[in-house]
Protein backbone atom coordinates (compact mmCIF):
# COMPACT_ATOMS: atom_id res chain seq x y z
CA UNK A 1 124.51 14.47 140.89
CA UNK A 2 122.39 14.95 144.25
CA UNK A 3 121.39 18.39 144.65
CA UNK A 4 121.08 19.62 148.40
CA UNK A 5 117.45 20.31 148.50
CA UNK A 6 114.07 19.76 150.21
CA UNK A 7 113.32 17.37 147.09
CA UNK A 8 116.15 15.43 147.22
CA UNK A 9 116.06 15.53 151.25
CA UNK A 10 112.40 14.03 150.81
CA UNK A 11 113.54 11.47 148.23
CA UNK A 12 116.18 9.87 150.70
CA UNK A 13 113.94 9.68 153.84
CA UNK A 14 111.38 8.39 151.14
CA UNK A 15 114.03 5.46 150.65
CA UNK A 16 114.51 5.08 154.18
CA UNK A 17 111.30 4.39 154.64
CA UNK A 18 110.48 1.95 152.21
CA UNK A 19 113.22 0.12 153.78
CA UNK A 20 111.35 -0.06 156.77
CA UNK A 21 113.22 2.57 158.95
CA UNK A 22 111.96 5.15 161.29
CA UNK A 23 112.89 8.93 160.81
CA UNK A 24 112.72 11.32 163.87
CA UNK A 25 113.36 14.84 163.79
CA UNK A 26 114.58 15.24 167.55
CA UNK A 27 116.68 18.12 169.34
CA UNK A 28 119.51 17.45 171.15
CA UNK A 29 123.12 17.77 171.52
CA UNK A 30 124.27 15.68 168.35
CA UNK A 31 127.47 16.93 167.18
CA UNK A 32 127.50 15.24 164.11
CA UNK A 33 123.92 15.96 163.36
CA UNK A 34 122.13 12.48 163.32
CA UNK A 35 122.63 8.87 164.11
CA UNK A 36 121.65 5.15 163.25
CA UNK A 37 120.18 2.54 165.72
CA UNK A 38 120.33 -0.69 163.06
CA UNK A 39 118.33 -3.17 165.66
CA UNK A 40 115.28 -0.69 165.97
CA UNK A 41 115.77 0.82 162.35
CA UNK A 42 116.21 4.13 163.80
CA UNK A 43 116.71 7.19 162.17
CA UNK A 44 117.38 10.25 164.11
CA UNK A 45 118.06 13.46 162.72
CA UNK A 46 118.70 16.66 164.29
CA UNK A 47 116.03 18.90 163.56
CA UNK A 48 118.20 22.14 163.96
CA UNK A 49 121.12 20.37 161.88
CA UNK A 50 120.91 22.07 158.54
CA UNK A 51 119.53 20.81 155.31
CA UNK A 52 122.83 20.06 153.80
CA UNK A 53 124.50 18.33 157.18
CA UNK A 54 121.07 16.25 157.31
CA UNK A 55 121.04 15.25 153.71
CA UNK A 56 124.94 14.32 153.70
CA UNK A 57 124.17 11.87 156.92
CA UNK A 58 121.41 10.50 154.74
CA UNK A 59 123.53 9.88 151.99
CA UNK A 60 126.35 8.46 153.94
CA UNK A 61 124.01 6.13 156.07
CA UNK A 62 121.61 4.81 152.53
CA UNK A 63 125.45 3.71 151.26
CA UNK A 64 126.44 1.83 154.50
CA UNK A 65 122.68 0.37 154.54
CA UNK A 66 122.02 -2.85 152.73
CA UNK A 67 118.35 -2.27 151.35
CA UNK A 68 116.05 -4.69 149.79
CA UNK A 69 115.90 -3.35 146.25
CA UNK A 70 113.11 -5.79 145.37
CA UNK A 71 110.83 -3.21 147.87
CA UNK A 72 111.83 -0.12 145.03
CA UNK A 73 110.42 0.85 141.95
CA UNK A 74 112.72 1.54 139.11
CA UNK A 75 113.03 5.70 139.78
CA UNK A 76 113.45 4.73 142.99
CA UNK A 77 116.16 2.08 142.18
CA UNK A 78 117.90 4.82 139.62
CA UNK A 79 118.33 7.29 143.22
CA UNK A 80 119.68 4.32 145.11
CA UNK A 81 122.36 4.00 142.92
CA UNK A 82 123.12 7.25 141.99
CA UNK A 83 123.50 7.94 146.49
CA UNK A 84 125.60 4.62 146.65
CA UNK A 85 127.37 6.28 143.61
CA UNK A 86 127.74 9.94 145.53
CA UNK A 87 130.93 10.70 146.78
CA UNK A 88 131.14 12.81 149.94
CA UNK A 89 134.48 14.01 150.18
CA UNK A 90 134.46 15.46 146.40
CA UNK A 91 131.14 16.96 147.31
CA UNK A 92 132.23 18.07 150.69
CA UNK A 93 135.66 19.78 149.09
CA UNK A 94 133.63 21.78 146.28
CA UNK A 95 131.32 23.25 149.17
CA UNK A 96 132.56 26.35 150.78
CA UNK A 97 129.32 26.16 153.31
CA UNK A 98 131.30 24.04 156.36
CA UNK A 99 128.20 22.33 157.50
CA UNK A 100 127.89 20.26 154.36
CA UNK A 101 131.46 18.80 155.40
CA UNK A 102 130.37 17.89 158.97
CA UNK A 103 131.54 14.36 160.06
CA UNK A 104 128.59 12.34 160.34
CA UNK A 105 128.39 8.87 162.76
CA UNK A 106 126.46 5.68 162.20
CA UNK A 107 125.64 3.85 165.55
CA UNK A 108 124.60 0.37 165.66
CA UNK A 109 123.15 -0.93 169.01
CA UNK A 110 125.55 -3.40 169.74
CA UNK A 111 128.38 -0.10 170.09
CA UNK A 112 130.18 -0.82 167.10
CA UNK A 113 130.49 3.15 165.55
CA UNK A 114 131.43 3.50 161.91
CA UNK A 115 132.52 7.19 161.41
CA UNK A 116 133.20 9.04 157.90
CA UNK A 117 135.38 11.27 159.84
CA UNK A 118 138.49 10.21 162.06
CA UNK A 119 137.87 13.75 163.93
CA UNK A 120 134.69 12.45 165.63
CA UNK A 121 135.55 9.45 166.73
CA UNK A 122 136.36 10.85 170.47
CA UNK A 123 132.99 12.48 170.27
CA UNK A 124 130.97 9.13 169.02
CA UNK A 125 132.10 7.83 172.42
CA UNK A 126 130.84 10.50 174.57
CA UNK A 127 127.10 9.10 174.44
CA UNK A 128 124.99 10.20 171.53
């Protein structure tokens, strides 16, 4: 089980990064919290979002991701699969804090938005 902390927050932008993305930490008005360019491997996060809302974008993006897995040691393998293994909604119905449950959107450059929550699908086409 992933634990929604700073160690496990560092141990998924760790895998980001190994799989050659860029995280930024911006402000802005991201109603979902965070977003994915895949052309640029961008990451961007929003740095008033809290921990848990950033961590469960993380999670959802690493298990939408395909990653290299010959670029990961074998503790670092062991976390990929146990994210790809996490399941939101369970995780996001035992939570009474409401940010955990916050829809999260993945945006590709070419426009095509995958969403992990029907509700924000009028707001992924606003303009992130």
């Amino acid at each position: 089980m992933i634990k929604f902390t700073q160690t496990s927050y560092d141990r998924l932008q760790e895998l980001l990064t190994l799989a050659g993305y860029t995280i930024r930490h911006e402000k802005g008005n991201f109603k979902s919290g965070s977003c994915v360019i895949e052309s640029g491997k961008l990451v961007v996060l929003n740095k008033f979002a809290p921990i848990e809302a950033r961590i469960t974008f993380l999670i959802d993006a690493l298990q939408h991701m395909s990653i290299d897995e010959s670029l990961l040691d074998e503790r670092r393998l062991s976390f990929l699969n146990e994210v790809r293994k996490f399941n939101l909604s369970e995780e996001a119905s035992t939570e009474s804090d409401a940010s955990t449950s916050s829809a999260t959107d993945i945006h590709s450059a070419t426009d095509s938005t995958i969403t992990s929550d029907s509700s924000s699908a009028s707001d992924s086409q606003t303009g992130h």
